[in-house]
C-alpha atoms as a PDB file:
ATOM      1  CA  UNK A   1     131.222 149.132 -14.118  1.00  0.00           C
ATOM      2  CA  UNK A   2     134.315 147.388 -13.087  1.00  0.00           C
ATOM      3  CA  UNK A   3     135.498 148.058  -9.843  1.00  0.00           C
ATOM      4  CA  UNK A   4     139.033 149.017  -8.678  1.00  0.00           C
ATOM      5  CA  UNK A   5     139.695 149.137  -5.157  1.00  0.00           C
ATOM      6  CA  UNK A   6     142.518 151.436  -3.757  1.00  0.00           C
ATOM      7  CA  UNK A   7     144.379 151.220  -0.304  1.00  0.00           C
ATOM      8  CA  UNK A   8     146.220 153.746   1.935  1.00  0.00           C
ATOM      9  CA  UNK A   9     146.871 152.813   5.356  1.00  0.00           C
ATOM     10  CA  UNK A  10     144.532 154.876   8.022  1.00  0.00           C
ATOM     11  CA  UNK A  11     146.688 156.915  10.901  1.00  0.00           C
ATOM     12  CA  UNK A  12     143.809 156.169  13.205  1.00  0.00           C
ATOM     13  CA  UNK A  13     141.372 152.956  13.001  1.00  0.00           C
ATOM     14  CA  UNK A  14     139.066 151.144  15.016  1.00  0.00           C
ATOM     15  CA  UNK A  15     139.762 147.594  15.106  1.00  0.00           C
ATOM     16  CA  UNK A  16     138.890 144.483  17.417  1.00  0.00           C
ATOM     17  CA  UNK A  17     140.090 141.619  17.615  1.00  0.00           C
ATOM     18  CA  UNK A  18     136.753 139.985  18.987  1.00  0.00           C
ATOM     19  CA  UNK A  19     135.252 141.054  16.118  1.00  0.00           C
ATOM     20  CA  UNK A  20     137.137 139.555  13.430  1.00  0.00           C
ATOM     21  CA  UNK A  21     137.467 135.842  15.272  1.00  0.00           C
ATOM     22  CA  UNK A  22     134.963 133.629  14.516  1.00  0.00           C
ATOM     23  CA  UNK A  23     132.437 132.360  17.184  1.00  0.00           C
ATOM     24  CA  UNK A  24     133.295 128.912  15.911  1.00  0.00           C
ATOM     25  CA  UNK A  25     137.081 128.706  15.194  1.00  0.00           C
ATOM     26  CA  UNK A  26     139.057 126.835  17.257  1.00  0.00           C
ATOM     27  CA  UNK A  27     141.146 129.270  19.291  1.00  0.00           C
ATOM     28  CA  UNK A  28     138.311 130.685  20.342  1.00  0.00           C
ATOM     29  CA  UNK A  29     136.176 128.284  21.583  1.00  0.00           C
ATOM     30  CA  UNK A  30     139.314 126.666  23.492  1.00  0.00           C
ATOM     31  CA  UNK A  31     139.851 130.524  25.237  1.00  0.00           C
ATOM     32  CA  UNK A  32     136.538 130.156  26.617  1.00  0.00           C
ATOM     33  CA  UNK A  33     137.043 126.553  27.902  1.00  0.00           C
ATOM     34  CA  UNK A  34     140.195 126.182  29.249  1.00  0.00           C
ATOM     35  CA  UNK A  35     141.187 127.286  32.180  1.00  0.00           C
ATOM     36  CA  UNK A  36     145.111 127.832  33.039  1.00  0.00           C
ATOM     37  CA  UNK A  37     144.937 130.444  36.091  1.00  0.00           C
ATOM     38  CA  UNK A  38     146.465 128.161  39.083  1.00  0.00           C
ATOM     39  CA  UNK A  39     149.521 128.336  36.948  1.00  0.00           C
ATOM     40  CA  UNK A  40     150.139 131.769  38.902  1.00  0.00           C
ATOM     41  CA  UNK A  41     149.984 129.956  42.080  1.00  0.00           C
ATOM     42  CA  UNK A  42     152.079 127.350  40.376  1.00  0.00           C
ATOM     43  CA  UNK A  43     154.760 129.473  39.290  1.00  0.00           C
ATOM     44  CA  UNK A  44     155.337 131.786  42.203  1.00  0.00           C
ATOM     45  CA  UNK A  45     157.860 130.417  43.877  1.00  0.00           C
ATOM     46  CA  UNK A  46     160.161 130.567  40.381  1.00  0.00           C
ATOM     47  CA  UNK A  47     159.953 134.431  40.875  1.00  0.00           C
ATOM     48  CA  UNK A  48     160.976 137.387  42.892  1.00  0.00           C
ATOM     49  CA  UNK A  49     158.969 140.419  44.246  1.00  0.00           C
ATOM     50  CA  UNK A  50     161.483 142.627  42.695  1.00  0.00           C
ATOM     51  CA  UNK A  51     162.890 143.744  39.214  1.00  0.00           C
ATOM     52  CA  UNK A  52     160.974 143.293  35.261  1.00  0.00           C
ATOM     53  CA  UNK A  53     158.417 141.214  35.195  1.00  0.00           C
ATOM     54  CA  UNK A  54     158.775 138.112  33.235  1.00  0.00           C
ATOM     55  CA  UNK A  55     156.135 136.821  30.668  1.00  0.00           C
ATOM     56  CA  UNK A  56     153.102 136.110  31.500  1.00  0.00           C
ATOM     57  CA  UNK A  57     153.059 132.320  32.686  1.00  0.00           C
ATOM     58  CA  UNK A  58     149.597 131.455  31.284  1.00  0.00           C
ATOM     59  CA  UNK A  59     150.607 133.242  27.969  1.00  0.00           C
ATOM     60  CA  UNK A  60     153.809 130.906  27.567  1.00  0.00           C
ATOM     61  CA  UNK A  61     152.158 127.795  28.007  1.00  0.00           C
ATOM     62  CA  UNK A  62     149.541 128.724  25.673  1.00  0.00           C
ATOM     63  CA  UNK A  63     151.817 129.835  23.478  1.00  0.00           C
ATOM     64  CA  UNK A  64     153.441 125.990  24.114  1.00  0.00           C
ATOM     65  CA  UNK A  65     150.393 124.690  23.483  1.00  0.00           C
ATOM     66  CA  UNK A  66     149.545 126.481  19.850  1.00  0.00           C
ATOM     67  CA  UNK A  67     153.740 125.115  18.785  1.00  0.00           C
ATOM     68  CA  UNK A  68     152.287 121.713  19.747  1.00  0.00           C
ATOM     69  CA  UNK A  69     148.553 121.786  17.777  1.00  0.00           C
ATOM     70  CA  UNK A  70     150.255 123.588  14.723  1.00  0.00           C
ATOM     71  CA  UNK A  71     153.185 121.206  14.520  1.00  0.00           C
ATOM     72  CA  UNK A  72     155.629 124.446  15.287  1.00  0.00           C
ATOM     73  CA  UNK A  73     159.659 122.550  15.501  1.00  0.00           C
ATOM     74  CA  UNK A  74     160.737 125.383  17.314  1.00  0.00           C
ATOM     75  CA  UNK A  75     160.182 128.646  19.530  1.00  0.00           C
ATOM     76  CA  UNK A  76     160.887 131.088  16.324  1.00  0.00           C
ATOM     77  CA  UNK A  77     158.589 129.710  14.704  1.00  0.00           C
ATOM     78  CA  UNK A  78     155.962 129.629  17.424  1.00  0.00           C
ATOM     79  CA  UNK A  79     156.538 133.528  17.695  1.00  0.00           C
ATOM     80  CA  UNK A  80     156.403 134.070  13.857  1.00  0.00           C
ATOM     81  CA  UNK A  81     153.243 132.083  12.996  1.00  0.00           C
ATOM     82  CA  UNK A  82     151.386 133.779  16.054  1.00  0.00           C
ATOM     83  CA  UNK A  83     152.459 137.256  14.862  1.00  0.00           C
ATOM     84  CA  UNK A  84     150.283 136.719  11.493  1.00  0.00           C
ATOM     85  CA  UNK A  85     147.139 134.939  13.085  1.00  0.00           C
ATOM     86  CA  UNK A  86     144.589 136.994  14.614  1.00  0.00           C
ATOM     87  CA  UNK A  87     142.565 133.845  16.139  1.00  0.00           C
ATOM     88  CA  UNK A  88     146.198 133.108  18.032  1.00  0.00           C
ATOM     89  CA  UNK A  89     146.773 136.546  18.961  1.00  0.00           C
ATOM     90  CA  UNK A  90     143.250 136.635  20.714  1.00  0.00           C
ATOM     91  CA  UNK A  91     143.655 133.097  22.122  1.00  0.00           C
ATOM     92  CA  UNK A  92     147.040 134.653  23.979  1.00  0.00           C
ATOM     93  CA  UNK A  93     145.748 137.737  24.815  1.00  0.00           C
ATOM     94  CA  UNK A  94     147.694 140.280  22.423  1.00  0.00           C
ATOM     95  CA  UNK A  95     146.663 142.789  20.728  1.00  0.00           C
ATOM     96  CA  UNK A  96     147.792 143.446  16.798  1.00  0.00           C
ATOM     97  CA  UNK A  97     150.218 146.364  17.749  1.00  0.00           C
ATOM     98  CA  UNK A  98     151.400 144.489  20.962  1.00  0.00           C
ATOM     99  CA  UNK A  99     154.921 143.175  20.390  1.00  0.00           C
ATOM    100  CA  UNK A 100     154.810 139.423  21.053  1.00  0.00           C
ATOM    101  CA  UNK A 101     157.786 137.916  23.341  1.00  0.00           C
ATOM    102  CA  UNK A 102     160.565 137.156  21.755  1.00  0.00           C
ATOM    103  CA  UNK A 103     161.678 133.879  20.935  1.00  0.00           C
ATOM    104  CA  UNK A 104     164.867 133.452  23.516  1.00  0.00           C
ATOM    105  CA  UNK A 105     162.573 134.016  26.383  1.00  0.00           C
ATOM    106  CA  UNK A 106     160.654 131.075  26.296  1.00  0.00           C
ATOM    107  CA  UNK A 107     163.807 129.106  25.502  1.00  0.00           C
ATOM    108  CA  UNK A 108     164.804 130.712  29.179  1.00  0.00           C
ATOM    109  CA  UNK A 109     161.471 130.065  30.464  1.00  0.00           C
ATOM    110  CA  UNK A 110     161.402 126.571  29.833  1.00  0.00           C
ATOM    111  CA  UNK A 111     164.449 125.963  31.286  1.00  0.00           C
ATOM    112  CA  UNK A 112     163.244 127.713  34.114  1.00  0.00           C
ATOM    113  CA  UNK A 113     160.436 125.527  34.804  1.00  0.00           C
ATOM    114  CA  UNK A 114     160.894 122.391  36.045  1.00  0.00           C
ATOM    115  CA  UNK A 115     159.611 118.719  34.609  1.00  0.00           C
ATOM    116  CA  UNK A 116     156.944 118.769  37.579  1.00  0.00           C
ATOM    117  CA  UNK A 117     155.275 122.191  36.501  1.00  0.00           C
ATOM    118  CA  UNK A 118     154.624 120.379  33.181  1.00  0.00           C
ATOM    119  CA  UNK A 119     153.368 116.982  34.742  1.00  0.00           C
ATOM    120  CA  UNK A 120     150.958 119.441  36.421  1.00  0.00           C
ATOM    121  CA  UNK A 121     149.783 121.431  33.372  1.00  0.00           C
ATOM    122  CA  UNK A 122     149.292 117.653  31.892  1.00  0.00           C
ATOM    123  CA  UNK A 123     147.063 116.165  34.557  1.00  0.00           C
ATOM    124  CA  UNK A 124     145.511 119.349  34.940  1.00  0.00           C
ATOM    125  CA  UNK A 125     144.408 119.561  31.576  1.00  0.00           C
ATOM    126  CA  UNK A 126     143.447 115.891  31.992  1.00  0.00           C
ATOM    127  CA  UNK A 127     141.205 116.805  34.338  1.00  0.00           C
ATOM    128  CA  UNK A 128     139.500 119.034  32.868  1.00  0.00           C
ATOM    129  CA  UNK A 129     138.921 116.852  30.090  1.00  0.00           C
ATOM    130  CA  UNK A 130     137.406 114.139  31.841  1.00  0.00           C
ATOM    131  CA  UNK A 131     135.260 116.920  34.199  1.00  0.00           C
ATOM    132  CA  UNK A 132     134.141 117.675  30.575  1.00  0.00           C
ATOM    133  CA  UNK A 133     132.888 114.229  29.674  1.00  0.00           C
ATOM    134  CA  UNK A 134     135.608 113.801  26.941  1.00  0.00           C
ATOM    135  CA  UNK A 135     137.234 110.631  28.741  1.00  0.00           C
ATOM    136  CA  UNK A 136     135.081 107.824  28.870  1.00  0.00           C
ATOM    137  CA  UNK A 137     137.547 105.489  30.460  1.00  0.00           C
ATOM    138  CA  UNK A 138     135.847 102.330  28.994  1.00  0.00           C
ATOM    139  CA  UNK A 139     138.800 101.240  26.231  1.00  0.00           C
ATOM    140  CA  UNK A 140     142.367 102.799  25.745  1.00  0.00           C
ATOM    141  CA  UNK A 141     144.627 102.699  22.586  1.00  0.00           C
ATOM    142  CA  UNK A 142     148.688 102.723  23.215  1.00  0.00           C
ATOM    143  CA  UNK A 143     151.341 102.946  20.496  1.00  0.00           C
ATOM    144  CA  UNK A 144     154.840 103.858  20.519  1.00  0.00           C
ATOM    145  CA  UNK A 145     156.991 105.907  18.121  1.00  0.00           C
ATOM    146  CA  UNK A 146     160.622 106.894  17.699  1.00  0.00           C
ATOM    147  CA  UNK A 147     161.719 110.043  18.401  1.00  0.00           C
ATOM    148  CA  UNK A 148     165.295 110.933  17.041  1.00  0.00           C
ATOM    149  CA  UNK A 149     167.529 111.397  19.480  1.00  0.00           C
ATOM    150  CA  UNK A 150     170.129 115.103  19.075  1.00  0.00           C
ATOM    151  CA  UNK A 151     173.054 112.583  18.528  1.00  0.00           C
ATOM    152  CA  UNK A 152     174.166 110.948  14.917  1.00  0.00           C
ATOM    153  CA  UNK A 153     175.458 107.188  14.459  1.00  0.00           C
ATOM    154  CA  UNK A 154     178.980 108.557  13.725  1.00  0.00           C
ATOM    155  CA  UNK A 155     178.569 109.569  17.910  1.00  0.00           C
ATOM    156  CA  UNK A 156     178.951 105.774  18.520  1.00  0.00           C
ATOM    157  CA  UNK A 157     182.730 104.045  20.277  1.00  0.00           C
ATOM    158  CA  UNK A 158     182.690 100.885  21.964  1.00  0.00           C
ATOM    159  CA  UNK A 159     182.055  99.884  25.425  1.00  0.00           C
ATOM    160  CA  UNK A 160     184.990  99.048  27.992  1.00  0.00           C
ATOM    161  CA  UNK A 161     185.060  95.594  27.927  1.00  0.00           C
ATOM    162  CA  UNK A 162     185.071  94.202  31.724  1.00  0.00           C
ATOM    163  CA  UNK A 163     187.403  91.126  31.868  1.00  0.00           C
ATOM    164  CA  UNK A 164     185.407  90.066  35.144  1.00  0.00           C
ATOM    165  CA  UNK A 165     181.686  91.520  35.453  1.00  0.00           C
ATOM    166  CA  UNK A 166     180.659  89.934  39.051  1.00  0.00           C
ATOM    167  CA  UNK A 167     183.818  92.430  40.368  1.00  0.00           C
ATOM    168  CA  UNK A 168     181.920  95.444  39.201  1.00  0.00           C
ATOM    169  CA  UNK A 169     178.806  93.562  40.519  1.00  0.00           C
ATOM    170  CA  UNK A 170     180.532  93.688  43.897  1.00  0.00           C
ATOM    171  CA  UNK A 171     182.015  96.795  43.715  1.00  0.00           C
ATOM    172  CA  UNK A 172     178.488  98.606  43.150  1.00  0.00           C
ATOM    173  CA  UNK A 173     177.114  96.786  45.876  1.00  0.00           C
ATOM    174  CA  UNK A 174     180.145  97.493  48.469  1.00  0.00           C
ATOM    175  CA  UNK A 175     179.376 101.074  47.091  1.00  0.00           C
ATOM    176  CA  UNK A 176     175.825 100.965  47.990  1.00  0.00           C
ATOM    177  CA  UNK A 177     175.872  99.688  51.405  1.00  0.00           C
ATOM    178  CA  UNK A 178     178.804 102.817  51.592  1.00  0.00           C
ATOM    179  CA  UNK A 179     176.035 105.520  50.526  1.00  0.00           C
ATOM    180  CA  UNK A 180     172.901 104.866  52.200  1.00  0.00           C
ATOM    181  CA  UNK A 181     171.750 107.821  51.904  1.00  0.00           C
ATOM    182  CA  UNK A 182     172.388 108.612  48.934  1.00  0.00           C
ATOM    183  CA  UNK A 183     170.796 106.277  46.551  1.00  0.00           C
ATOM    184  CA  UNK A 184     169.622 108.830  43.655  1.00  0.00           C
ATOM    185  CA  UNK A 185     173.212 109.630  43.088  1.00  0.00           C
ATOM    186  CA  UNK A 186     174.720 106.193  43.321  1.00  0.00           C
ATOM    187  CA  UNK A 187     171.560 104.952  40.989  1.00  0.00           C
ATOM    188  CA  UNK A 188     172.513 108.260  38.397  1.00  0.00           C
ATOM    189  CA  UNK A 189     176.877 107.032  38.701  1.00  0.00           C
ATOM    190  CA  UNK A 190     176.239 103.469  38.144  1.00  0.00           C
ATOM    191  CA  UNK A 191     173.566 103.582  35.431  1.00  0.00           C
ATOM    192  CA  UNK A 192     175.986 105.761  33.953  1.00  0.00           C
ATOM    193  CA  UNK A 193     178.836 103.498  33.648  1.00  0.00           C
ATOM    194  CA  UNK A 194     176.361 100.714  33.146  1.00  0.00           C
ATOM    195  CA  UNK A 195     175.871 102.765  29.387  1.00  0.00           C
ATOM    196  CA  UNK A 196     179.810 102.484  28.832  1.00  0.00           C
ATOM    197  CA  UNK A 197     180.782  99.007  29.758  1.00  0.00           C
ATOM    198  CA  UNK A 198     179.931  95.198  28.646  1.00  0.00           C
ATOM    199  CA  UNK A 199     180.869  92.350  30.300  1.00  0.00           C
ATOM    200  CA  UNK A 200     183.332  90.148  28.489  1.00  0.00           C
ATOM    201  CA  UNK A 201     180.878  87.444  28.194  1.00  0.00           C
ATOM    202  CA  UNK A 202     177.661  89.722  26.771  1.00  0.00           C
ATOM    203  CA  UNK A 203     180.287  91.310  23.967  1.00  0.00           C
ATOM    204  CA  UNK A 204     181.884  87.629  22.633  1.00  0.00           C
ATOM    205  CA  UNK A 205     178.300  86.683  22.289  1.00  0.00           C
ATOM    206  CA  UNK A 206     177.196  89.744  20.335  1.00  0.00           C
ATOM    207  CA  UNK A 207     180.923  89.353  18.314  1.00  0.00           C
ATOM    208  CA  UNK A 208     179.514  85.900  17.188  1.00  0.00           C
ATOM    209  CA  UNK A 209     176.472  86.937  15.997  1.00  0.00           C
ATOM    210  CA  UNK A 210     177.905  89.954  14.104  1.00  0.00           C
ATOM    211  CA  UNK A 211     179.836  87.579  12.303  1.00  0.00           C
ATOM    212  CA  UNK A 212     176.787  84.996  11.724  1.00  0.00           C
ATOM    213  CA  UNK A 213     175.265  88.211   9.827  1.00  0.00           C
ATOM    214  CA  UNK A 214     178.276  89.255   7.833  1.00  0.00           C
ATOM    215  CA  UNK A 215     178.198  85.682   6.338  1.00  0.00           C
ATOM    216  CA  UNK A 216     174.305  85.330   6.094  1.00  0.00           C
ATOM    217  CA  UNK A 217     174.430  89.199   4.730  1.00  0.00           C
ATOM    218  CA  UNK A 218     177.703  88.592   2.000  1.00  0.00           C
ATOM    219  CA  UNK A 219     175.692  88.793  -1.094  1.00  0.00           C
ATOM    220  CA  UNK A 220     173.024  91.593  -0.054  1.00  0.00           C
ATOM    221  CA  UNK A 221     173.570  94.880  -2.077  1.00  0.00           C
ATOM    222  CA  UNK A 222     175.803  97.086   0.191  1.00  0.00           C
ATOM    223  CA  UNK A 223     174.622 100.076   2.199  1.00  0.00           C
ATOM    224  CA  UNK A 224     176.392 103.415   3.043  1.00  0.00           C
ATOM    225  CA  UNK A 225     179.435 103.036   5.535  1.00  0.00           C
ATOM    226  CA  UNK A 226     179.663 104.405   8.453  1.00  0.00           C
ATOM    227  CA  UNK A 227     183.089 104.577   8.128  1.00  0.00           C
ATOM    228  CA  UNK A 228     184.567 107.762   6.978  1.00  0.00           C
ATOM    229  CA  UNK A 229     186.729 107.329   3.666  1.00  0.00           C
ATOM    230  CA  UNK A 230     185.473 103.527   3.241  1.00  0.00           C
ATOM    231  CA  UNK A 231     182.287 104.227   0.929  1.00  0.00           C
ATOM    232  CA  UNK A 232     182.937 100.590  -0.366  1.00  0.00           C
ATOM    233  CA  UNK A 233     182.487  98.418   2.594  1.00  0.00           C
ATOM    234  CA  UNK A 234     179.620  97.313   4.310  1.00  0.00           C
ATOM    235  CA  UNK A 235     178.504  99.494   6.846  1.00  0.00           C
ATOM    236  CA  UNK A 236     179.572  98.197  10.723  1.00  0.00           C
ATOM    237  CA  UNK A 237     177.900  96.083  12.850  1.00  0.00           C
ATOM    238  CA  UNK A 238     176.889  98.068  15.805  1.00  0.00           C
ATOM    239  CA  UNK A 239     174.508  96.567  19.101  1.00  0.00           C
ATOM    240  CA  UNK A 240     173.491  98.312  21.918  1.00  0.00           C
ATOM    241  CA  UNK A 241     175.028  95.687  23.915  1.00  0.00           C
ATOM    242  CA  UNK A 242     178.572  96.680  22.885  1.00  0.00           C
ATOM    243  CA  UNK A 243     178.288 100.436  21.570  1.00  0.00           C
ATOM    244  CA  UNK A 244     177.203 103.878  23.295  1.00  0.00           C
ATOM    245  CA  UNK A 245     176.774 107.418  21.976  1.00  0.00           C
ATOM    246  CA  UNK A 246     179.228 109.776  23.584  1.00  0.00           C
ATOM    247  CA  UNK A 247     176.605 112.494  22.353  1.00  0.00           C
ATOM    248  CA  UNK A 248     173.713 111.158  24.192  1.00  0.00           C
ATOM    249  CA  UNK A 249     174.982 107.862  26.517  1.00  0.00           C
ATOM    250  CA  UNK A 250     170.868 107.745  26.898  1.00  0.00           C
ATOM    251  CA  UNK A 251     170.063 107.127  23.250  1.00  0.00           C
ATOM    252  CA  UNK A 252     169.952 103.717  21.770  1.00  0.00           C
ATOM    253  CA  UNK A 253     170.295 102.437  18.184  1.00  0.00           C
ATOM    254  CA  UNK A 254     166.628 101.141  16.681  1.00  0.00           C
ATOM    255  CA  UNK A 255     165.109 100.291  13.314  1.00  0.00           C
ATOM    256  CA  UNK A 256     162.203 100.408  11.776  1.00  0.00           C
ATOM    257  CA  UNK A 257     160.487  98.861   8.742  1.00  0.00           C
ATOM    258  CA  UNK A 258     161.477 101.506   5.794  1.00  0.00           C
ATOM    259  CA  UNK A 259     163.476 103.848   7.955  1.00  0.00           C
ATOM    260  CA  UNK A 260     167.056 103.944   8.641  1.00  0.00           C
ATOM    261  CA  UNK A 261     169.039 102.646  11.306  1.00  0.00           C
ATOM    262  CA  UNK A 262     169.501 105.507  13.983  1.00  0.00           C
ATOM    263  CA  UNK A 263     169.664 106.957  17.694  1.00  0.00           C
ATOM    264  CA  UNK A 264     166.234 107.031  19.098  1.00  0.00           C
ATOM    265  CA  UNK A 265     164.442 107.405  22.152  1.00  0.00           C
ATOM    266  CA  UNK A 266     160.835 105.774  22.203  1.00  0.00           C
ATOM    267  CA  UNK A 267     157.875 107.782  23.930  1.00  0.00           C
ATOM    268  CA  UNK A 268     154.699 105.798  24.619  1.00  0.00           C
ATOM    269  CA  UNK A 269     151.572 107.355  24.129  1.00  0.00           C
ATOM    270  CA  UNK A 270     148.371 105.879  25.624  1.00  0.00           C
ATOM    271  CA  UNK A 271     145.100 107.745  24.527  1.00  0.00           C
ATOM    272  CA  UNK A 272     140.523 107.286  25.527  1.00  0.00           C
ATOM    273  CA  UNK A 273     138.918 106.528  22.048  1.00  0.00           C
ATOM    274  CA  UNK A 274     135.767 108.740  23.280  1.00  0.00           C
ATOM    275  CA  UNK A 275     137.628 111.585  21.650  1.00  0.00           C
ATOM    276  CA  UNK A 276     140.952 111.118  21.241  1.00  0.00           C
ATOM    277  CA  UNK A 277     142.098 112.604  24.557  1.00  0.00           C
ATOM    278  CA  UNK A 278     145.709 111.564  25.452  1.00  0.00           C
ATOM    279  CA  UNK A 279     145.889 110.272  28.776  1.00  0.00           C
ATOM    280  CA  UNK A 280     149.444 109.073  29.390  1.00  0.00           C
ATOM    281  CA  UNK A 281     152.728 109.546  27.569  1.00  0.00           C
ATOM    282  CA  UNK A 282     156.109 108.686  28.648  1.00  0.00           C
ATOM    283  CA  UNK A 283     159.679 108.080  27.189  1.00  0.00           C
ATOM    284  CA  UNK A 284     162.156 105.087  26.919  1.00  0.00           C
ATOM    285  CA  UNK A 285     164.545 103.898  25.722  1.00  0.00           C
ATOM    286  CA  UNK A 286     164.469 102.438  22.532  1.00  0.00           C
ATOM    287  CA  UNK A 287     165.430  99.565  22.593  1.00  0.00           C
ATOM    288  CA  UNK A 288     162.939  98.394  24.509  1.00  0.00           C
ATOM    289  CA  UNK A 289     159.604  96.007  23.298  1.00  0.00           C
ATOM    290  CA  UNK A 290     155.909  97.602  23.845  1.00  0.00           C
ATOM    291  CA  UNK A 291     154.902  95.155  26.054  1.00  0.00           C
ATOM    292  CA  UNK A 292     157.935  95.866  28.459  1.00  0.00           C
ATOM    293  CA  UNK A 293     156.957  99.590  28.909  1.00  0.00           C
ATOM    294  CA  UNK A 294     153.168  98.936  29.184  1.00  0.00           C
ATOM    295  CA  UNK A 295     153.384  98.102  33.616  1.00  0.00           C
ATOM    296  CA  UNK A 296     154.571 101.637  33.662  1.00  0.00           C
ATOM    297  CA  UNK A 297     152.303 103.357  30.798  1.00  0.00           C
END
């Protein structure tokens, strides 16, 4: 006889979570493994003794952690997908009729955290990773990829030009011996206006090549131009040397082989082939070669 089956929601149920996850999915068997309590000792000092409490802190970093495995662009989305999965729902801690946090807060959350607190959750993990056996230490991979920076190539103006560079040269240094003691924010000024001017010299060199590659690229089909209203012409020579983003000062123009030309920022990833743990990653800027970020990585 063929069966039909019918469905009215029950005003009373019993339901657990535990026993609808899996033994062997993946949320679950990282709940029992990892181990993210000293983030309350962590965290402490971020928080009073007095008023609502905040979200849990272990719960937003897992819920950090589950954006980052699932590929999740942004914290709606985090929210959203975790809503509909029961494995993530037990891997946070919620229950099906608990309301999740909402999205904003662990926009604010993050902010509230500083860069350390993360550089701790990383080598903390880490550690537990290798206490684990998972890092053998024996050979290490490293690669690099560009990340898009939040600024477009319309963003772009050109440097100042300095008529005489070694008078800036001796004006930062007349600076410096000024401000012993306070190097960080001399180091943040200067590198700042570092990003926004070219020495005379550096920019008539650049100028010459630009025009060795409008002649060498005359009869190469012609691209989209940069320049608003001028669809027909070839799109501008820019260089890092003699352009900056007034988006992002920090980004820098890069290329690679089938993508377009853009603001990027490069991060560095080094990982253990025993299982694919990463074990450094860093960011730089772009226009720099692998080999000259690998001291640091």
């Amino acid at each position: 006889m063929q069966g039909k089956k019918h469905y009215s929601e029950k005003l009373f149920k019993q339901f657990q979570l535990s026993d609808r996850v899996p033994a062997e999915n993946f949320y679950r068997r990282l709940k029992e493994v990892l181990d993210l309590h000293w983030l309350y000792r962590a965290t402490k000092k971020y928080y009073g003794t007095e008023g609502q409490q905040s979200i849990d802190p272990v719960v937003f970093f897992k819920l950090i952690l589950i954006g980052y495995l699932e590929n999740l662009g942004s914290d709606r989305r985090i929210i959203n997908t975790v809503s509909l999965r029961l494995d993530m729902l037990f891997f946070v801690g919620y229950d099906i009729d608990e309301p999740l946090p909402w999205h904003s807060t662990l926009s604010r959350t993050r902010q509230l955290y500083g860069e350390e607190l993360f550089k701790q959750l990383f080598k903390e993990v880490l550690k537990q990773c290798i206490d684990k056996g998972m890092v053998a230490g024996r050979r290490q991979v490293m690669d690099s990829v560009a990340v898009k920076a939040n600024a477009g190539m319309d963003s772009l103006v050109k440097k100042e030009i300095l008529d005489d560079a070694s008078i800036y040269a001796d004006e930062l240094k007349g600076e410096e011996e000024k401000n012993e003691d306070d190097n960080d924010d001399d180091k943040g000024d200067s590198d700042s206006y570092r990003n926004k001017t070219v020495s005379a010299a550096r920019n008539k060199a650049v100028q010459l090549h630009h025009k060795w590659k409008a002649k060498a690229y005359k009869d190469m089909p012609r691209g989209k131009s940069l320049i608003k209203g001028d669809e027909g012409s070839r799109p501008k020579f820019v260089s890092n040397h003699t352009h900056y983003s007034t988006t992002d000062p920090e980004a820098r123009v890069s290329v690679k082989p089938g993508k377009p030309r853009q603001l990027n920022y490069q991060a560095q990833v080094s990982v253990d082939t025993a299982h694919h743990v990463i074990t450094q990653i860093q960011t730089d800027y772009a226009d720099k070669k692998d080999s000259q970020c690998l001291p640091s990585l």
